[in-house]
Protein backbone atom coordinates (compact mmCIF):
# COMPACT_ATOMS: atom_id res chain seq x y z
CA UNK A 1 125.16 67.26 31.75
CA UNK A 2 123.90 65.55 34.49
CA UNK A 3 124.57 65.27 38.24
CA UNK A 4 127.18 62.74 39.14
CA UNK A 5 125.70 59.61 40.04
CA UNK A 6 125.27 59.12 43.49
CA UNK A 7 126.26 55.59 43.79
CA UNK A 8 129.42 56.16 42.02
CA UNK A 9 130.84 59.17 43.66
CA UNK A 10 132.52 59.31 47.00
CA UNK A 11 132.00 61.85 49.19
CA UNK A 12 133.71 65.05 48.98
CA UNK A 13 136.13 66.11 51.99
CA UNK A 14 134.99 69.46 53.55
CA UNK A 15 137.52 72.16 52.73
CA UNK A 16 139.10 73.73 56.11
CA UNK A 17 136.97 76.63 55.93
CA UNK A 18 133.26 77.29 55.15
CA UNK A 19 132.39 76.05 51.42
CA UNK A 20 129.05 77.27 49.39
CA UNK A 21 128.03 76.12 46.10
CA UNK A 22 126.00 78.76 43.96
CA UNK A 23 123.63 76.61 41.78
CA UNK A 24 121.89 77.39 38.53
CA UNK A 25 118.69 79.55 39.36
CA UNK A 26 115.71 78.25 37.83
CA UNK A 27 114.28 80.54 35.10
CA UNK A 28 110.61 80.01 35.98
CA UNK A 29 109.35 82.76 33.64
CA UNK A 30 107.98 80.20 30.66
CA UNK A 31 110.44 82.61 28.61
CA UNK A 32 114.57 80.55 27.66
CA UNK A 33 114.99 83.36 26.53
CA UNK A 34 115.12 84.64 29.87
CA UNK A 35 117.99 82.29 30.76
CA UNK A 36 120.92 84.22 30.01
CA UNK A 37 119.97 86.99 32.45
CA UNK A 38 119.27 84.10 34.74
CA UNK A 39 123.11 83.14 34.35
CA UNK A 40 124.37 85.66 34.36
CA UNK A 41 123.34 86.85 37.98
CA UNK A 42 124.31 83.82 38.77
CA UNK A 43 127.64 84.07 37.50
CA UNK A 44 127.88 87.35 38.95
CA UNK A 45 126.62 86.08 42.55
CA UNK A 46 129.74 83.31 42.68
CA UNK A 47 132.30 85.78 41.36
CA UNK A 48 131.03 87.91 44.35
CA UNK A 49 131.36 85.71 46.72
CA UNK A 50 134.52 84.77 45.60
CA UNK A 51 135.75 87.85 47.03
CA UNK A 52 134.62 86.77 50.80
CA UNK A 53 138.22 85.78 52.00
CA UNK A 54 137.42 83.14 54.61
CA UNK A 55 134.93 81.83 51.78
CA UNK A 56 135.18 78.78 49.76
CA UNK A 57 133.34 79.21 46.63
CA UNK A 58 133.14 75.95 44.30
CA UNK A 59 133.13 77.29 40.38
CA UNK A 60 130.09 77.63 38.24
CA UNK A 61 131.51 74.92 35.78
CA UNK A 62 130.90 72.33 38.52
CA UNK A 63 127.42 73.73 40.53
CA UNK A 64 126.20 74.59 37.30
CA UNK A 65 126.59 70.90 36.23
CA UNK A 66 123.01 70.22 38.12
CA UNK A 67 120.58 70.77 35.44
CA UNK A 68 117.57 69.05 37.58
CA UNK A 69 114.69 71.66 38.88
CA UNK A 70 115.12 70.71 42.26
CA UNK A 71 117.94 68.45 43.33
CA UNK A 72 118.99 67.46 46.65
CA UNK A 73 121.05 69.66 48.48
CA UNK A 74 122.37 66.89 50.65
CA UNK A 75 123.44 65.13 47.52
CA UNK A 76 124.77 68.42 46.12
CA UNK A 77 127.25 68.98 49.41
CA UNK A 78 128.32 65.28 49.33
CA UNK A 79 129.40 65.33 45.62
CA UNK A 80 130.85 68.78 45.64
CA UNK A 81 132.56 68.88 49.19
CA UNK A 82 130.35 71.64 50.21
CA UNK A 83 128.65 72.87 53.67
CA UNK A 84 126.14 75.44 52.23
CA UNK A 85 124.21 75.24 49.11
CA UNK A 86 122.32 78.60 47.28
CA UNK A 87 119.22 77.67 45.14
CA UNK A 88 116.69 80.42 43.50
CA UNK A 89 114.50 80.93 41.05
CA UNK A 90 113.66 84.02 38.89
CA UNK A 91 110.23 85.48 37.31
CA UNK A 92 109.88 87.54 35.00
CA UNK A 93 106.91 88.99 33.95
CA UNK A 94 105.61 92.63 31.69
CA UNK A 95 107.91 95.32 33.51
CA UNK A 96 108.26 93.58 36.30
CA UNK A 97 110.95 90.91 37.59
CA UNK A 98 111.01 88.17 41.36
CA UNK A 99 113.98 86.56 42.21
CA UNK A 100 114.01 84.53 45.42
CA UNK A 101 117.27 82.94 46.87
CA UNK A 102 117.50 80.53 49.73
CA UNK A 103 120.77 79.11 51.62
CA UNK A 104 120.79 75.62 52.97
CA UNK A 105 122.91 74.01 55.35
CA UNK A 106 123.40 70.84 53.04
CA UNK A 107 124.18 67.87 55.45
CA UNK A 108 120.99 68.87 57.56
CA UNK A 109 118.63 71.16 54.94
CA UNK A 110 118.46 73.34 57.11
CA UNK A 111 117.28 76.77 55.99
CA UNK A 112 120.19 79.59 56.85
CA UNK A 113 118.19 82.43 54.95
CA UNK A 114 115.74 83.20 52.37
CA UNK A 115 114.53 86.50 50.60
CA UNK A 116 112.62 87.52 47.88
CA UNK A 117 113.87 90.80 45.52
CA UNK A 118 110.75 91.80 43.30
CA UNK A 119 111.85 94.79 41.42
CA UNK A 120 110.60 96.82 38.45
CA UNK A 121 112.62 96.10 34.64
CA UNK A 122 114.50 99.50 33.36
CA UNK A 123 117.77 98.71 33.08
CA UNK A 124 118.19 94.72 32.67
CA UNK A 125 121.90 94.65 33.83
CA UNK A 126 121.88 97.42 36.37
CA UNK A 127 118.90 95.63 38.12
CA UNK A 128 121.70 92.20 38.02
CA UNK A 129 124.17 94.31 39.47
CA UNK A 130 121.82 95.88 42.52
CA UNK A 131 120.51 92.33 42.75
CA UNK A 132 123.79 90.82 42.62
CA UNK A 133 125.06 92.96 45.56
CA UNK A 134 122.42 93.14 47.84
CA UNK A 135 122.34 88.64 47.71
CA UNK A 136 126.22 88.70 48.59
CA UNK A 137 126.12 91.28 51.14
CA UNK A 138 122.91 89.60 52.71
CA UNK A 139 124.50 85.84 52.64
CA UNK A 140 128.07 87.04 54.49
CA UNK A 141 126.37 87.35 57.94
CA UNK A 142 124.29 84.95 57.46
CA UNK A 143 126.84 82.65 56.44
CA UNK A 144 129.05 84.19 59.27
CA UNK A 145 126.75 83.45 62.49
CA UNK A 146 125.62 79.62 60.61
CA UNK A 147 129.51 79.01 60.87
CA UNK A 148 129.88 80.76 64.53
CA UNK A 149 126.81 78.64 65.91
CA UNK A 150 128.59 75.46 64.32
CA UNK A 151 132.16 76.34 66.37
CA UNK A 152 129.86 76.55 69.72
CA UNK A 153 128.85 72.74 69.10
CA UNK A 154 132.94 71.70 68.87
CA UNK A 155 134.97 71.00 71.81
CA UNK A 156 137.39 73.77 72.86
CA UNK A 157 140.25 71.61 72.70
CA UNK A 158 139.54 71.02 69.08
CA UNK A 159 139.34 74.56 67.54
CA UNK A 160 141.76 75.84 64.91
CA UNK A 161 142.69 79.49 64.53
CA UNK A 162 139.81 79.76 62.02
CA UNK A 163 137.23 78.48 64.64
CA UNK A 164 138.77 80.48 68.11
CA UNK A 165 138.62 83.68 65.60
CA UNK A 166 134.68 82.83 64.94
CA UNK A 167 134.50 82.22 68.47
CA UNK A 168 135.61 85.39 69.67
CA UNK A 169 133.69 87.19 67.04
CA UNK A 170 130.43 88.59 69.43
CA UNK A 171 132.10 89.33 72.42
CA UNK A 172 133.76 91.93 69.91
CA UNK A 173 130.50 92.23 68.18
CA UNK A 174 129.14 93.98 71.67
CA UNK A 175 131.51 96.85 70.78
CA UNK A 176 132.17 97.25 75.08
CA UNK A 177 134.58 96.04 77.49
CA UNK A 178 133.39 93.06 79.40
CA UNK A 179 133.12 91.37 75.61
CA UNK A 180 136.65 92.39 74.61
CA UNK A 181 137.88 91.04 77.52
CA UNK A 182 136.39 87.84 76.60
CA UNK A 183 137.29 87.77 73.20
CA UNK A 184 141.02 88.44 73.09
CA UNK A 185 142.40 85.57 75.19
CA UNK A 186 140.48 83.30 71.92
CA UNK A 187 141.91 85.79 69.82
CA UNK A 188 145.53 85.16 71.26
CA UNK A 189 145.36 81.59 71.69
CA UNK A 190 144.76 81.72 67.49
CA UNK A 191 147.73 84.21 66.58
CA UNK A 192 149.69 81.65 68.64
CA UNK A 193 148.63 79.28 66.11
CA UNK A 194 148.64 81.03 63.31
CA UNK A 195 150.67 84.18 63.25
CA UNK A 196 149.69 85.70 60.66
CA UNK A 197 146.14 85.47 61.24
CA UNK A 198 144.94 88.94 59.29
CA UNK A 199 141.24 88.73 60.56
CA UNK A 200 142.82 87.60 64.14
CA UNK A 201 144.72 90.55 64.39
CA UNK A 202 141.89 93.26 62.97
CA UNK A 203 139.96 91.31 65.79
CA UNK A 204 142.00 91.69 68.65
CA UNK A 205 142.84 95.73 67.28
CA UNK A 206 139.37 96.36 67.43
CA UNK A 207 139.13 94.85 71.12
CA UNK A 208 142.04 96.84 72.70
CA UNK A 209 140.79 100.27 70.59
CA UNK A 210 137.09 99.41 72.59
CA UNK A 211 139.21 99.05 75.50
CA UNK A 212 141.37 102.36 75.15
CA UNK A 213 138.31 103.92 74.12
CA UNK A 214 135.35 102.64 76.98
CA UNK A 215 137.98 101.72 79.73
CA UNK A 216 140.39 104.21 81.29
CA UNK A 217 142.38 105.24 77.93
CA UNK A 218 145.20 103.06 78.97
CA UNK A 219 147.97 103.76 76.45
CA UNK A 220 149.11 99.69 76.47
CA UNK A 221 145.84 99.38 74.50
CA UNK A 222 146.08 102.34 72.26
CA UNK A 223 149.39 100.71 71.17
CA UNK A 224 148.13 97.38 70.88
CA UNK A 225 145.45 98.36 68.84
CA UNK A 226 147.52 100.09 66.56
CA UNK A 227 150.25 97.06 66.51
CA UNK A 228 147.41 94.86 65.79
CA UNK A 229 145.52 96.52 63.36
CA UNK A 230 149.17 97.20 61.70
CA UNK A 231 150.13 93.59 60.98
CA UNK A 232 146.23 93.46 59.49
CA UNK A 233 147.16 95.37 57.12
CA UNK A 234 149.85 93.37 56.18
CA UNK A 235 148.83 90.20 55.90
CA UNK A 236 144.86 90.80 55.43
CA UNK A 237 145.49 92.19 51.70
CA UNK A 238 143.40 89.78 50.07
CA UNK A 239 140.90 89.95 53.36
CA UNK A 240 138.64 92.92 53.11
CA UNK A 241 137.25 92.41 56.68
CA UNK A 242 140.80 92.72 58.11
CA UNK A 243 141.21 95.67 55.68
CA UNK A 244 137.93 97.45 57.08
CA UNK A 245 138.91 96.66 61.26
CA UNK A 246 141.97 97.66 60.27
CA UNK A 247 141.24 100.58 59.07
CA UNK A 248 138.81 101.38 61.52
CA UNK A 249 141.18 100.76 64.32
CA UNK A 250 143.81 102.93 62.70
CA UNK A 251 141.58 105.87 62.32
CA UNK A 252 139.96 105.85 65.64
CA UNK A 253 143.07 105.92 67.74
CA UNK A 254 146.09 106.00 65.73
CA UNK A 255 144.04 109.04 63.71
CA UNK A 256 145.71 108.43 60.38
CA UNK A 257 142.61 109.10 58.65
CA UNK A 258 144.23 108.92 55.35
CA UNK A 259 145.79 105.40 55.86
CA UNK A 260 142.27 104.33 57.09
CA UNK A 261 140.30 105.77 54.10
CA UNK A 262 143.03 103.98 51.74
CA UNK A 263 142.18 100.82 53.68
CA UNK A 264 138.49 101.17 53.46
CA UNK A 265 139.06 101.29 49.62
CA UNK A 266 141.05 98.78 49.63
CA UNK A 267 138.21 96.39 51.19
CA UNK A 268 135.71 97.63 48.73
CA UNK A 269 138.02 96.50 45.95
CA UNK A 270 138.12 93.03 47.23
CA UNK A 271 134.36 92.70 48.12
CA UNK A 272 132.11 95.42 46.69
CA UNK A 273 129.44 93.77 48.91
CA UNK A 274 131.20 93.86 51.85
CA UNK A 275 128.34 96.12 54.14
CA UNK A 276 130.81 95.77 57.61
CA UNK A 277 132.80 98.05 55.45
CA UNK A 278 130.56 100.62 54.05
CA UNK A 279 129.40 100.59 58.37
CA UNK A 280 133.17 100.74 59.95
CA UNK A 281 133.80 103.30 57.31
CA UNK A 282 130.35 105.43 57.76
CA UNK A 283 131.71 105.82 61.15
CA UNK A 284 135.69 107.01 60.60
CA UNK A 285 133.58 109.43 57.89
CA UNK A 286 131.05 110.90 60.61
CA UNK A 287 133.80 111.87 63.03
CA UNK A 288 136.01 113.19 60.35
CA UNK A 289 133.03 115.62 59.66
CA UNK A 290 132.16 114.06 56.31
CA UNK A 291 128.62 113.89 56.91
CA UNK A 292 126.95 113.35 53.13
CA UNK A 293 129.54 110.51 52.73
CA UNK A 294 129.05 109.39 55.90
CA UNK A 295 125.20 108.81 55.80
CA UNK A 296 125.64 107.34 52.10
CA UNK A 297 127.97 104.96 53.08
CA UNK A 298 125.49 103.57 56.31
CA UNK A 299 122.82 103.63 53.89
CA UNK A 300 124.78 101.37 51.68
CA UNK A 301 126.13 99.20 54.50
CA UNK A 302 121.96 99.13 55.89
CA UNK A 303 120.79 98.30 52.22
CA UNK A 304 123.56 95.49 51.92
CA UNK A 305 122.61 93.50 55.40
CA UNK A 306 119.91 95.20 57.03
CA UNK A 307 120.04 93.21 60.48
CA UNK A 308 124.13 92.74 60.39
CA UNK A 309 125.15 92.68 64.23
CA UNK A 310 127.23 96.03 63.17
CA UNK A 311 124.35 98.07 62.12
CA UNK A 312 124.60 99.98 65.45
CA UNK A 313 127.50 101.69 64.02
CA UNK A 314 125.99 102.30 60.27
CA UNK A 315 123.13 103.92 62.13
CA UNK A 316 126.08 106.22 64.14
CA UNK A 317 126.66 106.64 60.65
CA UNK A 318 123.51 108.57 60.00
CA UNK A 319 123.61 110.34 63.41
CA UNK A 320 126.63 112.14 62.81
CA UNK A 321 125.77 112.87 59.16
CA UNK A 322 122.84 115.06 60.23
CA UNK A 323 123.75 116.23 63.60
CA UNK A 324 126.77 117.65 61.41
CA UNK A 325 123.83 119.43 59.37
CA UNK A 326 121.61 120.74 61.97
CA UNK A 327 119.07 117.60 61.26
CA UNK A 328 118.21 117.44 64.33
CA UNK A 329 114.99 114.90 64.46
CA UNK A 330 116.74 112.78 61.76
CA UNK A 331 119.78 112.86 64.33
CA UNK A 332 117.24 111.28 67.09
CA UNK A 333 115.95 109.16 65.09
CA UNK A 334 119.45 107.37 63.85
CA UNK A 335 120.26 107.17 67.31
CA UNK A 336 117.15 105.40 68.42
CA UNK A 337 117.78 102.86 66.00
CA UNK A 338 121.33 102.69 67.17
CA UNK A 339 120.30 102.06 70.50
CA UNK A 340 117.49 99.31 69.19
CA UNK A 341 120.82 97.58 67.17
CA UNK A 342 122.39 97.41 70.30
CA UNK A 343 121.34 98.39 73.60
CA UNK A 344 124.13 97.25 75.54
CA UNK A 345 126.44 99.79 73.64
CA UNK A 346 127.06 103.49 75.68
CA UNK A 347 127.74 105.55 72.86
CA UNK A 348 124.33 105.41 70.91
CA UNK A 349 122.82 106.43 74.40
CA UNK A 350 125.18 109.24 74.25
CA UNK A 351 124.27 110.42 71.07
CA UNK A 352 120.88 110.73 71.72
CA UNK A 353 121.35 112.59 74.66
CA UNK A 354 122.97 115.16 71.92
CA UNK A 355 120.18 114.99 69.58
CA UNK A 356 117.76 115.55 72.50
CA UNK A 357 119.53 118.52 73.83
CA UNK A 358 119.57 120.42 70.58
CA UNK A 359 115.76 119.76 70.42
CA UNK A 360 115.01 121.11 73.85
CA UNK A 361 113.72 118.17 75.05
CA UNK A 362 116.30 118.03 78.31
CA UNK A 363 114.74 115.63 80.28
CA UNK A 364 114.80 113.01 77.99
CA UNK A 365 118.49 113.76 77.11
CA UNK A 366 119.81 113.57 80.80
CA UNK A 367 117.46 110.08 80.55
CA UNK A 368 120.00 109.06 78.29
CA UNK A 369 122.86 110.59 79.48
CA UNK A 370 122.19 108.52 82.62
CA UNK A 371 122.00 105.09 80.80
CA UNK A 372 124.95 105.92 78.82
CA UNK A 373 126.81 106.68 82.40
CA UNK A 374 125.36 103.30 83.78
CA UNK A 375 126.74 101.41 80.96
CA UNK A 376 130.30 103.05 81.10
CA UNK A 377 130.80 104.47 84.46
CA UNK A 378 133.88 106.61 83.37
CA UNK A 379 133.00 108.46 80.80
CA UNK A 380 133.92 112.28 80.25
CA UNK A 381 133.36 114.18 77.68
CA UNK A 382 137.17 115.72 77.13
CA UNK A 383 138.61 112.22 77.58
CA UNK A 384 136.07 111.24 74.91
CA UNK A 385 136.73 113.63 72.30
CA UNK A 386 140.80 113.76 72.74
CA UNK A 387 140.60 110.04 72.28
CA UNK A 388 138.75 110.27 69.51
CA UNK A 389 139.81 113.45 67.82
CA UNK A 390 136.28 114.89 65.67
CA UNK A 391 136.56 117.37 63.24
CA UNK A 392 136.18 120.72 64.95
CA UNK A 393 132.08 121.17 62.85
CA UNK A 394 131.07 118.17 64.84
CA UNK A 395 132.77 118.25 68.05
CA UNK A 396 131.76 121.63 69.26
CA UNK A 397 128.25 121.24 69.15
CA UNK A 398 128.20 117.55 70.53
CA UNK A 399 130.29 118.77 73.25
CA UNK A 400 128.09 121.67 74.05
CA UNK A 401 124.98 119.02 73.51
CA UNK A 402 126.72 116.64 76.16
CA UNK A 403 127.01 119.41 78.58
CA UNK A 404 123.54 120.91 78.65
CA UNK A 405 122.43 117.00 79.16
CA UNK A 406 124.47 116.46 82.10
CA UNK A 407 127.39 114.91 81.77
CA UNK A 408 130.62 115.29 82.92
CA UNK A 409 133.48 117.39 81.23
């Protein structure tokens, strides 16, 4: 079959949220043989990002329709109705297999992202799988900060609930007051819209817990948090980023680490690729003194999107899996990168003030004790720990560590 003609078709309407059509990869191995593991990842990649609630994912019957090597995206997201377009190509050659994938913006051809997977051939369809998951969980943020860049350019008296959610999305992304503050009156003004917003509320529940947490423990946003996160659990179902905020929200203050667990497996359900919630759940795992799980889950959230505004906390993640186990170095080390993934954030500070300590190197640790104190003023240790609630193997030492570098009880 070939593309529709241009001439004849009318442009597509733009569904009301973001749209991507997943076109047939070209099998550039000089083997058709080769073309049914070609499909098949294919096939594999749409059903994937099916799963991406706020996604719009036209079916393989209709992007597959474009048989051409190379047609033109623009065309493509005129005919089909689509913003973003995914093209690749695959190579396969003696033991070896290169698949490259690229996502255009299809009105401008603008290049989102690109990457290139070259892998060794054992196991055909385990290699689709791992190559499957690591395209989906790459495209999401991608695809996420493309659509939050495009909401910037609109008029503020034009956004929907969709659009003041997007809006609000990296002054929570900061993980600190001043950005929460900024993001929940957007994140209000959409619930007033739309009620029953699911990633609205897992928003706004992960503002007031970063505001309960980093800004005086004020009960009124322990509640909220908890209220919030509550009603995403109720209608975010079919939304496994609601699911994961949710769940995140509910284990951090609420401390229902069961509920938050069930939510977390809930989200990986709906998106198996979902890395924000392998990283919100390496971090509900680390404090509940689950260290193994803890650092397997950031590694899988890291391997999924390795430079996902979130990867702070996957990196946390790590931190508490081997301060837990007396990895000390590795402990430094995860903070560092913390710190790198987000500077502006007191707690990786904090935790490598504890790594520090526990290495003897003290004067570097009160170092970061003091940024950690510049960039939240208030902090105390006891205030820190009852809020959070650790498991007993990882609080005592970290609250020991905290001492010896300075800060206050």
């Amino acid at each position: 079959m070939d593309p529709p003609d241009e001439a004849a078709a009318a442009p597509l309407a733009l569904p009301d949220r973001p749209s991507i059509a997943v076109l047939r990869f070209a099998n550039i191995s000089g083997d058709p043989e080769q073309n049914y593991f070609v499909d098949g990842m294919v096939e594999d990649i749409i059903t994937g990002l099916s799963h991406i609630k706020w996604l719009f994912v036209i079916a393989r019957n209709s992007s597959f329709a474009y048989k051409v090597k190379a047609p033109d995206v623009r065309q493509v997201g005129r005919e089909l109705g689509v913003r973003y377009v995914l093209e690749g190509s695959v190579r396969r050659a003696v033991g070896r297999i290169r698949i490259t994938g690229q996502l255009v913006e299809a009105e401008s051809g603008r290049h989102i992202w690109a990457e290139r997977y070259d892998r060794s051939v054992d196991d055909v369809f385990a290699l689709q799988d791992d190559i499957t998951a690591s395209v989906v969980g790459a495209i999401e943020p991608n695809l996420r900060q493309a659509e939050i860049e495009r909401v910037k350019r609109k008029r503020p008296e034009s956004l929907d609930a969709y659009d003041l959610a997007l809006r609000a999305t990296p002054f929570v992304e900061t993980a600190m007051p001043d950005g929460a503050s900024q993001a929940l009156p957007l994140l209000e003004r959409a619930l007033a819209v739309e009620p029953d917003y699911a990633l609205a509320h897992g928003h706004a529940a992960v503002c007031h817990e970063i505001l309960f947490m980093r800004a005086g423990g004020r009960e009124e946003h322990r509640q909220r948090a908890i209220g919030h996160a509550r009603a995403a659990l109720v209608h975010g179902r079919d939304d496994a980023t609601a699911l994961a905020e949710a769940g995140f929200v509910i284990a951090m203050v609420e401390h229902d680490r069961p509920g938050a667990l069930a939510a977390f497996d809930a989200a990986t359900a709906l998106s198996p690729s979902s890395a924000f919630t392998y990283i919100m759940g390496s971090v509900v795992l680390g404090w509940a003194g689950e260290g193994d799980r803890a650092i397997e889950w950031a590694e899988k959230g890291l391997r999924l999107s390795p430079f996902d505004p979130w990867n702070f906390n996957a990196w946390f993640g790590v931190f508490a899996g081997n301060f837990q186990q007396a990895r000390y170095e590795d402990a430094a080390n995860a903070a560092r990168k913390s710190v790198q993934s987000n500077p502006g954030f007191s707690i990786p500070h904090i935790c490598l003030a504890a790594a520090l300590v526990k290495l003897s190197r003290i004067d570097e640790a009160k170092a970061a004790a003091g940024r950690a104190v510049a960039l939240q003023p208030g902090f105390r240790i006891g205030d820190w720990c009852a809020a959070i609630e650790p498991a007993p193997e990882i609080a005592e030492p970290l609250r020991e560590a905290l001492r010896a570098a300075g800060l206050p009880e």
